[in-house]
Protein backbone atom coordinates (compact mmCIF):
# COMPACT_ATOMS: atom_id res chain seq x y z
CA UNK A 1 110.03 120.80 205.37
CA UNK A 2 112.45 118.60 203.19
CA UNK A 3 115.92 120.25 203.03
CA UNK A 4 116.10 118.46 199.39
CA UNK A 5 112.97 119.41 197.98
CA UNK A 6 114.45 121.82 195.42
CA UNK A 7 116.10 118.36 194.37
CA UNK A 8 113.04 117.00 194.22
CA UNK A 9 111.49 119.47 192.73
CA UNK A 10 113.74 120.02 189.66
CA UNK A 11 113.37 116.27 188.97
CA UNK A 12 109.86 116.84 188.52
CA UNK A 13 109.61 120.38 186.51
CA UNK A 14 110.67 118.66 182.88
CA UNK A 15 113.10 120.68 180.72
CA UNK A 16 111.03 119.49 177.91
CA UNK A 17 108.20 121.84 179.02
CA UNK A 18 110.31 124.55 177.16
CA UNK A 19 109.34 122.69 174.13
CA UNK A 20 105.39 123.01 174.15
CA UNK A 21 103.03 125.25 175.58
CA UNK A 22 99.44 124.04 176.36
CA UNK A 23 98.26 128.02 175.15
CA UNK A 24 99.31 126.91 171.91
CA UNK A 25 97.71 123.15 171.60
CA UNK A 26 94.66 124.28 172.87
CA UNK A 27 94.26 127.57 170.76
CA UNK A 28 94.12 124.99 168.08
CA UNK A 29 90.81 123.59 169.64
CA UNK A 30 87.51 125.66 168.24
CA UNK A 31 85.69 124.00 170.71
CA UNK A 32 83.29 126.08 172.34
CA UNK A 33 82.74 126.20 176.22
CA UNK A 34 79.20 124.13 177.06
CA UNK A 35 80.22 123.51 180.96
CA UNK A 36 80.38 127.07 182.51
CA UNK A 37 79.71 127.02 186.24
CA UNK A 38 79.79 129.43 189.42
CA UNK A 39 80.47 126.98 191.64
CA UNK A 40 81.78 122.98 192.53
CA UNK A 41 80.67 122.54 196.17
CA UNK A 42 81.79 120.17 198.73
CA UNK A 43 78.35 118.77 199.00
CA UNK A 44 77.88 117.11 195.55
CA UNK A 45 76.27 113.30 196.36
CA UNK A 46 79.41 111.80 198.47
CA UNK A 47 76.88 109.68 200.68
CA UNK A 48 77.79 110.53 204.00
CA UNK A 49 81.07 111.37 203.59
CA UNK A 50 82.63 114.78 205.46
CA UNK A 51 84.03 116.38 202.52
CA UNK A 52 86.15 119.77 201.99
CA UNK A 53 87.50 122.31 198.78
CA UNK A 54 91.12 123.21 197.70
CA UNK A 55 91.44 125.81 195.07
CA UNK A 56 95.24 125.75 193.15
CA UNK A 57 96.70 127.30 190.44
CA UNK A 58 99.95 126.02 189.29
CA UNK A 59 100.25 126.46 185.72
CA UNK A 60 98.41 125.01 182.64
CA UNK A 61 95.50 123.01 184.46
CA UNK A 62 95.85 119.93 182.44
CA UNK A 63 99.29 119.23 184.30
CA UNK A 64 97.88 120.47 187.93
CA UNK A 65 94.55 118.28 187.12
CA UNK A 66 96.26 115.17 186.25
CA UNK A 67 98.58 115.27 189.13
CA UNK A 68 96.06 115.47 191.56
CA UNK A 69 93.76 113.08 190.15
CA UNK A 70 96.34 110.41 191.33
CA UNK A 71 95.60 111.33 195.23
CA UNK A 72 94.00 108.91 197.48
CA UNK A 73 91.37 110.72 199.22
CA UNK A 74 90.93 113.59 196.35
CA UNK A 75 87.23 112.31 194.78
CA UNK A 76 86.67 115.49 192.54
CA UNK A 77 88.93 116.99 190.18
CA UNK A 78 87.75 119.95 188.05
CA UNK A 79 89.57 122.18 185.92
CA UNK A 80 88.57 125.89 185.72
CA UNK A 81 89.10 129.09 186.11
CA UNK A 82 88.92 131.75 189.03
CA UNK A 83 90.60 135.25 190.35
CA UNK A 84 89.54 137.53 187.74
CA UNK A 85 87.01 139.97 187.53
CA UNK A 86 84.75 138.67 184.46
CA UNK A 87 81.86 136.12 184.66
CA UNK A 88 81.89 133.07 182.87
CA UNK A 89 84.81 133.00 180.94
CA UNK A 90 85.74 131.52 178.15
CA UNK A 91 89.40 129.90 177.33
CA UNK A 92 89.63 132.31 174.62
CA UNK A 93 89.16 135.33 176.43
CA UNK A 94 91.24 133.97 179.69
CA UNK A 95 94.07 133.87 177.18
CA UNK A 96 94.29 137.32 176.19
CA UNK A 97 95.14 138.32 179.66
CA UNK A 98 92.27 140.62 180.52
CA UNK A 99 89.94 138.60 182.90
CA UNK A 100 92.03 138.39 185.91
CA UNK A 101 91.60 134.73 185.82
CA UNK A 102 93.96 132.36 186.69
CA UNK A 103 93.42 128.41 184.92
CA UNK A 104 93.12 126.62 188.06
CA UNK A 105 91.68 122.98 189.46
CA UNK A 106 89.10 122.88 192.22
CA UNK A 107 89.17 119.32 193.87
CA UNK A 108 86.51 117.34 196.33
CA UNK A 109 88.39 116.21 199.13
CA UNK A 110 88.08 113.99 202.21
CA UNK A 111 90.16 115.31 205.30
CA UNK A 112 89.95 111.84 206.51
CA UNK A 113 92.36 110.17 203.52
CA UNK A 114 94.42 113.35 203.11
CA UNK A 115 94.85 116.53 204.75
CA UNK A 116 95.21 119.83 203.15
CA UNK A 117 98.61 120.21 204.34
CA UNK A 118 99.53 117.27 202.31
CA UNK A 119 97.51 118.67 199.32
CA UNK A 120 99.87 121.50 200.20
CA UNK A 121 102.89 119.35 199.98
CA UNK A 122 102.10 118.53 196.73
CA UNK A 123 100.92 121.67 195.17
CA UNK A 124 104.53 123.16 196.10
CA UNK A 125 106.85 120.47 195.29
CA UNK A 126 105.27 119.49 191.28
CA UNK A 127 105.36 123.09 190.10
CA UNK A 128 107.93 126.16 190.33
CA UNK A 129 106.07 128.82 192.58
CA UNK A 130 109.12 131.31 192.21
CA UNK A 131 108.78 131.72 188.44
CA UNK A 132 105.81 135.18 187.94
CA UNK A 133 102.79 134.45 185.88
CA UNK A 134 105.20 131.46 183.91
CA UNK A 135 105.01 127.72 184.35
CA UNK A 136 107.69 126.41 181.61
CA UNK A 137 106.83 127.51 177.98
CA UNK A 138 103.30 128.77 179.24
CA UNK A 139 103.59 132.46 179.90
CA UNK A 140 100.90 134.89 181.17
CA UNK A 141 98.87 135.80 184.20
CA UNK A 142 96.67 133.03 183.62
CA UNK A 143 99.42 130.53 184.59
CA UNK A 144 100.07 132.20 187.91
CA UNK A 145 101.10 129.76 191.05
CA UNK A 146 98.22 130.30 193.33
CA UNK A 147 96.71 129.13 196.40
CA UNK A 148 92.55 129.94 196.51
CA UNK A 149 92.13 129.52 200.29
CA UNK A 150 88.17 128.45 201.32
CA UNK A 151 88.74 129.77 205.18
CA UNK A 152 90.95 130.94 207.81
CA UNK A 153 92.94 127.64 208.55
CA UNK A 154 94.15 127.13 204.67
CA UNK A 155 94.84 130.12 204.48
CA UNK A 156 97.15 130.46 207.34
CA UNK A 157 98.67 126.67 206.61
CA UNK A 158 99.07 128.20 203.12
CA UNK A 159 100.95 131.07 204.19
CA UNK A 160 102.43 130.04 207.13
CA UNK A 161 104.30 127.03 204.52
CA UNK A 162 105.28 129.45 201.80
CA UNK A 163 106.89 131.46 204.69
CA UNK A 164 108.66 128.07 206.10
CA UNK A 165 110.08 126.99 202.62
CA UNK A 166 111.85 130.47 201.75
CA UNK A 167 113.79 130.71 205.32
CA UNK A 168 114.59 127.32 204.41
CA UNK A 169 116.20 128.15 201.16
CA UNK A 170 114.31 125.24 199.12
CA UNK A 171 114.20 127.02 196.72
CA UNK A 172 116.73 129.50 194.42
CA UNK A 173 114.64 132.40 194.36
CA UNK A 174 111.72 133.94 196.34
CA UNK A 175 108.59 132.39 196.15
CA UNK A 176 106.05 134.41 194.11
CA UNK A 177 102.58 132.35 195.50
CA UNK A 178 99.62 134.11 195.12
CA UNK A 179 97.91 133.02 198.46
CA UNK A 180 94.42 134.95 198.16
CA UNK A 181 90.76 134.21 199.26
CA UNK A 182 88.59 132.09 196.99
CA UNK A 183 86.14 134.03 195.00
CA UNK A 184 83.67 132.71 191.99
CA UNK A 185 84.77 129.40 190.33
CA UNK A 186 83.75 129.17 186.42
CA UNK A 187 84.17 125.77 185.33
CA UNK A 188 86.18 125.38 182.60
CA UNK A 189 84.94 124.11 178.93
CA UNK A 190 84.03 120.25 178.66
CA UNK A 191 87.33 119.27 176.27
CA UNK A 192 89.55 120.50 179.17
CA UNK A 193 87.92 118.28 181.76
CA UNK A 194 89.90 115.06 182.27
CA UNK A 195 92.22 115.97 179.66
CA UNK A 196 95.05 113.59 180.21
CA UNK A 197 92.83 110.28 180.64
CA UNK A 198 91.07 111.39 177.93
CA UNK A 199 94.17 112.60 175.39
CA UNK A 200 97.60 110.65 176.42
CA UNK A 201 99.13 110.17 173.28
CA UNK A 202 98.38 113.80 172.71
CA UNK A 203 102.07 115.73 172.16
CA UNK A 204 101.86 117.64 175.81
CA UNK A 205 100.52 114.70 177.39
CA UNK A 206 103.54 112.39 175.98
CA UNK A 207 106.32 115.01 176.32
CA UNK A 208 105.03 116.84 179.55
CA UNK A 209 102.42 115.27 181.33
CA UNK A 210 103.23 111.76 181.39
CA UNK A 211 106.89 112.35 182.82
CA UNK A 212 105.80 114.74 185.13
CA UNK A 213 103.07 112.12 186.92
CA UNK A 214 105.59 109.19 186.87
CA UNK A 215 108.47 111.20 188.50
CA UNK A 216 105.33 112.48 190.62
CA UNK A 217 104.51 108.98 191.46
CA UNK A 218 107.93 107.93 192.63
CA UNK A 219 107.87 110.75 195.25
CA UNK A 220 104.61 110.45 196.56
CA UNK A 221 104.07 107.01 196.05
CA UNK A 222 102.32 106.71 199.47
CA UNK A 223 99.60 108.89 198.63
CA UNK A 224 98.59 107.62 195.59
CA UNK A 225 95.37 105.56 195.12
């Protein structure tokens, strides 16, 4: 563990966040959701290659989406949504807080570029995992820090990390980590996918995003493709 990494961390969390909320820009979208999936396997036409799944939640999935886009050895990155109780989702409805669902990414990954305890690595050190069901300006249980774990060795890397980082006192407060098995993933609507590529100069992108993946990039700068 890195004795500095609530340093680190609070480098990368951007007080500007308190200034937008991604509930509120995309509320403003009347899209409607054309994408809706059960499932993203680890399977999808990677010729050959050994692949595996991570399942996170750390806040509004544009940020969480964008971040690990940048990984070497991540190939998929889809944003959805997962945890809750009703099938096939919609945005709208994950808002009001009823579903269960958290907004989450589920990536493609190969173990031989990068390892799921440097996924892990990541996933705790570019959001704040003590703050309950809030990331920033974005409040609810939808926004919950979560770790979806696919079988037995995630999940006890998952837990055995979370347990590692509050002896070490990394962090100011107890972490709040929902560390929980993987159930049905419902893709998320298509004008969420890619959102950052696809909308930089976008407000959240400009003031929240695009800070957050540069200071991102300085850290992990030898992980990035």
């Amino acid at each position: 563990m890195k004795p500095n990494m609530h340093i680190i961390l609070s480098g990368i969390l951007v007080p500007v966040m308190a200034l937008f909320s991604c509930t509120q820009i995309e509320n403003s979208d009347n899209k409607m959701n054309t994408s809706l999936s059960t499932a993203v396997t680890a399977d999808e036409n990677l010729s050959g290659i050994k692949t595996d799944t991570a399942t996170f939640g750390t806040g509004c999935f544009w940020c969480t989406e964008a971040i690990f886009q940048q990984l070497d050895g991540v190939l998929k990155v889809t944003s959805g949504y997962s945890g809750g109780h009703v099938r096939n989702p919609s945005y709208e409805q994950v808002c009001e807080g009823s579903t269960g669902h958290a907004e989450v990414i589920q990536m493609i990954y190969d173990p031989a570029k990068i390892s799921f305890d440097e996924l892990l690595e990541v996933f705790w050190e570019t959001h704040d995992p003590t703050t309950l069901n809030r990331q920033g300006n974005d409040v609810g249980t939808q926004y919950r820090s979560a770790v979806f774990y696919h079988n037995a060795e995630q999940k006890q890397k998952a837990e055995k990390y979370k347990a590692e980082l509050d002896k070490s006192g990394a962090f100011d407060s107890k972490i709040v980590t929902e560390i929980t098995p993987a159930s049905a993933f419902y893709v998320a609507e298509n004008y969420h996918q890619n959102y950052y590529n696809q909308n930089g100069s976008q407000p959240y992108c400009t003031f929240v995003i695009r800070p957050k993946i540069e200071k991102f990039k300085k850290v992990f700068k030898d992980k990035i493709k």
